[in-house]
N, C-alpha and C. Protein backbone atom coordinates (compact mmCIF):
# COMPACT_ATOMS: atom_id res chain seq x y z
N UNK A 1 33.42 -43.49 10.57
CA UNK A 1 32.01 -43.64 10.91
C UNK A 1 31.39 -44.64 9.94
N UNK A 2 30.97 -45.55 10.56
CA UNK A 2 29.96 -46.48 9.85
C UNK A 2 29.01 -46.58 9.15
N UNK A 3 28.29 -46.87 8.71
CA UNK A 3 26.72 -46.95 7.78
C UNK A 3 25.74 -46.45 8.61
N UNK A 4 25.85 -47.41 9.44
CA UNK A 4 24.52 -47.28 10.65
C UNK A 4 25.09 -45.89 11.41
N UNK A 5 26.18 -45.58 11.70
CA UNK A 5 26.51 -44.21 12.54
C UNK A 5 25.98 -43.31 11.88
N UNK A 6 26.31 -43.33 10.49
CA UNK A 6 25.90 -42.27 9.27
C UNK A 6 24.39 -41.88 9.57
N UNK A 7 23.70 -43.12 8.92
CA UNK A 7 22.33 -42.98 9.66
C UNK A 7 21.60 -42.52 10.46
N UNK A 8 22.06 -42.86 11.81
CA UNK A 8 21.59 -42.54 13.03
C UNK A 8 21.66 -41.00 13.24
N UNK A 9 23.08 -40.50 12.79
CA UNK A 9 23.36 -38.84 13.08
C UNK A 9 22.65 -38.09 11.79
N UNK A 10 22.26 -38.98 11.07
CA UNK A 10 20.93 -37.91 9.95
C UNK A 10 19.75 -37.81 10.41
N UNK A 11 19.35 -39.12 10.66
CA UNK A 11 18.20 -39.03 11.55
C UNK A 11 17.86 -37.73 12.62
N UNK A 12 19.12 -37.75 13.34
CA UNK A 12 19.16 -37.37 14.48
C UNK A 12 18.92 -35.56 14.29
N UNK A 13 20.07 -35.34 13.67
CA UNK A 13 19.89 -33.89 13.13
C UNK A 13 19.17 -33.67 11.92
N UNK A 14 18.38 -34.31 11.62
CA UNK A 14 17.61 -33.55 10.73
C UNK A 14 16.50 -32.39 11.50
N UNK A 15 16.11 -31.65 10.62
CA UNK A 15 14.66 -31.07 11.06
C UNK A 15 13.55 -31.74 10.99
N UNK A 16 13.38 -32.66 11.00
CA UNK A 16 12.21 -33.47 10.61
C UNK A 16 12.00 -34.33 11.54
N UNK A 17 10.23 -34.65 12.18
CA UNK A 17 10.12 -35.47 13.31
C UNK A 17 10.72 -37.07 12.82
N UNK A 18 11.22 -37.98 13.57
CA UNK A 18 11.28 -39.43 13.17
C UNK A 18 9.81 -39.79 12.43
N UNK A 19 9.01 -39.62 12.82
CA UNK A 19 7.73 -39.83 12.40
C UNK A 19 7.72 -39.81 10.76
N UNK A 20 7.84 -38.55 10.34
CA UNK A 20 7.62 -37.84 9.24
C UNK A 20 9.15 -38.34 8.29
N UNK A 21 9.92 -39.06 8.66
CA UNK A 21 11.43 -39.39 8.36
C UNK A 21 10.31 -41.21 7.71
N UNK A 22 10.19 -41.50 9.01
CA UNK A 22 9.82 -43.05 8.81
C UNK A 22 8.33 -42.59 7.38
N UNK A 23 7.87 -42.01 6.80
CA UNK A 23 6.26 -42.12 6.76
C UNK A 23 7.09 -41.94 5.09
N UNK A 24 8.02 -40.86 5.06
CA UNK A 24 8.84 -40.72 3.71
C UNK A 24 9.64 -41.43 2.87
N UNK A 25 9.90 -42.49 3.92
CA UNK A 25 11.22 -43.47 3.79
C UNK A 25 10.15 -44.61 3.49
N UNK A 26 9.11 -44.59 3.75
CA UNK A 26 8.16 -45.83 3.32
C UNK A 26 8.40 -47.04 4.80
N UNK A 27 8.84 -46.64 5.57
CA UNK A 27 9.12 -47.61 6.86
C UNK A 27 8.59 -47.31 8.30
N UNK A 28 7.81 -48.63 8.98
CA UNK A 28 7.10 -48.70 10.09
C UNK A 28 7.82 -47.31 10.70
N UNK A 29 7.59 -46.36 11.86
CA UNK A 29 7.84 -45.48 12.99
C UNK A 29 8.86 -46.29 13.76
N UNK A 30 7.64 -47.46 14.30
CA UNK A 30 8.70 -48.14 15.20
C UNK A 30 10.06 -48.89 15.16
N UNK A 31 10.25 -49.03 14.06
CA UNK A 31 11.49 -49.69 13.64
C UNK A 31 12.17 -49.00 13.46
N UNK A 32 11.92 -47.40 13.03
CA UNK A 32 13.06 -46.19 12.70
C UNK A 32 13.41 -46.01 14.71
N UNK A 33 12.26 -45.87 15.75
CA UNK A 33 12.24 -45.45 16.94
C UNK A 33 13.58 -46.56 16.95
N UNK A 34 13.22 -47.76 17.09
CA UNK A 34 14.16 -49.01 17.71
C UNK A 34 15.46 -48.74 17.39
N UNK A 35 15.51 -48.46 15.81
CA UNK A 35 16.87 -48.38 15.49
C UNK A 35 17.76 -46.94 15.99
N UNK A 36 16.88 -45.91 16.06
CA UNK A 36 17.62 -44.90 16.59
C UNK A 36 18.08 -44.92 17.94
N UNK A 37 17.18 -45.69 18.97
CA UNK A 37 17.69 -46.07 20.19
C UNK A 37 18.78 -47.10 20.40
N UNK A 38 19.24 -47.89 19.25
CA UNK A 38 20.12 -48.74 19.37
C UNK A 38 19.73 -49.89 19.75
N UNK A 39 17.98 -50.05 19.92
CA UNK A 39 17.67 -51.20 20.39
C UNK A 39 17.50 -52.64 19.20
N UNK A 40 17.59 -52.17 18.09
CA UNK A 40 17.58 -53.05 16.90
C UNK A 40 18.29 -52.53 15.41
N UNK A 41 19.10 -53.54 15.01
CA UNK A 41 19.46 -53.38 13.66
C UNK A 41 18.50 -53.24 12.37
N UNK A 42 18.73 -52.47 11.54
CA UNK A 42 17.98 -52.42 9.92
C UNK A 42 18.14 -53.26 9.03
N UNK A 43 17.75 -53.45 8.78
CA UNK A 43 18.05 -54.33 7.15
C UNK A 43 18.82 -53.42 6.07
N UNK A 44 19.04 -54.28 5.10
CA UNK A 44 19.55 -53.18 4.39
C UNK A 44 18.80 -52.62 2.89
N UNK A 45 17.78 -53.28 3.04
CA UNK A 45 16.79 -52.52 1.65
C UNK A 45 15.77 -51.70 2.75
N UNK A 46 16.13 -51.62 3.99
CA UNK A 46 15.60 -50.19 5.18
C UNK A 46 16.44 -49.00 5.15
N UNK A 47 17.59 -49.43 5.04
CA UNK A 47 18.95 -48.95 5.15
C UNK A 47 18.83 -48.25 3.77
N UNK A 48 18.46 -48.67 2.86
CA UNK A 48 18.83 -48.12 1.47
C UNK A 48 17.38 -46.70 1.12
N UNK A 49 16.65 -47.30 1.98
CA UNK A 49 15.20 -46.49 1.97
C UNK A 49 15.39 -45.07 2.27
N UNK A 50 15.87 -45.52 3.72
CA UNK A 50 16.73 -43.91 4.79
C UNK A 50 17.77 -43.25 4.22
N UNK A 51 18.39 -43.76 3.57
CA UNK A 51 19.61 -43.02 2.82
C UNK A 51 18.92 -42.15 1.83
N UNK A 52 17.93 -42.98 0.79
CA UNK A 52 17.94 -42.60 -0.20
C UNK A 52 16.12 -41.36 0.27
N UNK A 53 15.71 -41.26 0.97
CA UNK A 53 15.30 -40.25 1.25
C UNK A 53 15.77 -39.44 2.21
N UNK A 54 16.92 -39.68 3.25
CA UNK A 54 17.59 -38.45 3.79
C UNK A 54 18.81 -38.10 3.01
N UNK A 55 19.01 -37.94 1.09
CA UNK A 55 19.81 -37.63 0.62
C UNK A 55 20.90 -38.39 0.69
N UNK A 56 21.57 -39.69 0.77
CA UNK A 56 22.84 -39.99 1.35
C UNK A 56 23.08 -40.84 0.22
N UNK A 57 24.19 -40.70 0.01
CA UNK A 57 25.01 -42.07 -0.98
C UNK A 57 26.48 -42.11 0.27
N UNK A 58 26.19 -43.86 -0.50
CA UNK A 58 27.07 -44.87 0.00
C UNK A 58 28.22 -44.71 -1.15
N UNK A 59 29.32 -44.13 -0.57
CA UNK A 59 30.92 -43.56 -1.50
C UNK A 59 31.25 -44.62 -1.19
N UNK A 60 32.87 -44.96 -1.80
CA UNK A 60 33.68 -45.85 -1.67
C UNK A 60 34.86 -45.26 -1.01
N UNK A 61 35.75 -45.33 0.14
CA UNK A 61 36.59 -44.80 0.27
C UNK A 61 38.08 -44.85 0.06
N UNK A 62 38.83 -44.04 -0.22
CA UNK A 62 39.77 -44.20 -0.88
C UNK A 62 40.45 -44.35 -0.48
N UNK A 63 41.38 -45.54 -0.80
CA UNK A 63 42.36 -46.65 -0.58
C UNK A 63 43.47 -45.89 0.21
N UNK A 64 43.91 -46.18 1.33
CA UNK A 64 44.82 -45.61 1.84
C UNK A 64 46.30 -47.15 1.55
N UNK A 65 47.78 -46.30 1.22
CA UNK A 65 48.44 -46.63 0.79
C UNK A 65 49.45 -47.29 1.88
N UNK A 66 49.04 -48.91 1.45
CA UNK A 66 50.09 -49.91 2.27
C UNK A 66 51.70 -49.45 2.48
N UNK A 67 52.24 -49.29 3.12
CA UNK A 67 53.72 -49.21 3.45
C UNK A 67 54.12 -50.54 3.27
N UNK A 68 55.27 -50.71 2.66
CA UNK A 68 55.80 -51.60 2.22
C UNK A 68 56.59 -52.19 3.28
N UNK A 69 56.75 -53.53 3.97
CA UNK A 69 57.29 -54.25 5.11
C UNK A 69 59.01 -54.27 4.16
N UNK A 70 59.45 -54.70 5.26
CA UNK A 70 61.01 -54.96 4.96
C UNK A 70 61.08 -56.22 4.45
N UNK A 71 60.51 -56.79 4.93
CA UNK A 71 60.33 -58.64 4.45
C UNK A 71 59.53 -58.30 2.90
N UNK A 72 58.90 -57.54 2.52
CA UNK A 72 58.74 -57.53 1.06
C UNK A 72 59.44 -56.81 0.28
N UNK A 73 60.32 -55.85 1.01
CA UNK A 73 61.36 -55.01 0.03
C UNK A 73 62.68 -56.42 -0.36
N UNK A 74 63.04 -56.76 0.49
CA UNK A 74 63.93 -57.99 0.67
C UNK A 74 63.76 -59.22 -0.33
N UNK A 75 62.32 -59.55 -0.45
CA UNK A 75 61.80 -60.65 -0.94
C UNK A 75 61.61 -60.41 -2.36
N UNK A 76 61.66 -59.10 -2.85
CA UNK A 76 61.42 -59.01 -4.28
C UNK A 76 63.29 -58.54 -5.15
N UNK A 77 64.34 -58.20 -3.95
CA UNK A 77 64.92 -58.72 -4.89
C UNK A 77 65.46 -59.90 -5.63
């Protein structure tokens, strides 16, 4: 799940009207409305607004481990 997916499904399930989401987050209604409908993208100091008043940090995720090709087992001896 993405940034913006993240987003959207906090929004979505929170208890809180969009209204009262946008008024907390310091951002227009209508731009939270647009973006929840999918009709427009956020910025990302909007993006950082919504996170950081619907609780959310941006983790790093952890590195999942390359399998080694035959052409590089081969090549390193």
């Amino acid at each position: 799940m993405n940034l913006t997916e993240r987003l959207r499904k906090a929004i979505l399930t929170s208890k809180q009207s969009r209204y009262a989401i946008a008024i907390g987050a310091g951002i227009d209604h209508a731009v939270l409305r647009r973006f929840v409908h999918g009709e427009r993208d956020i910025t990302l100091g909007t993006a950082e607004h919504l996170a950081e008043y619907l609780g959310l940090e941006l983790v790093p995720k952890k590195a999942k481990k390359r399998k080694k090709k035959l052409s590089d087992a081969t090549s390193a001896q």
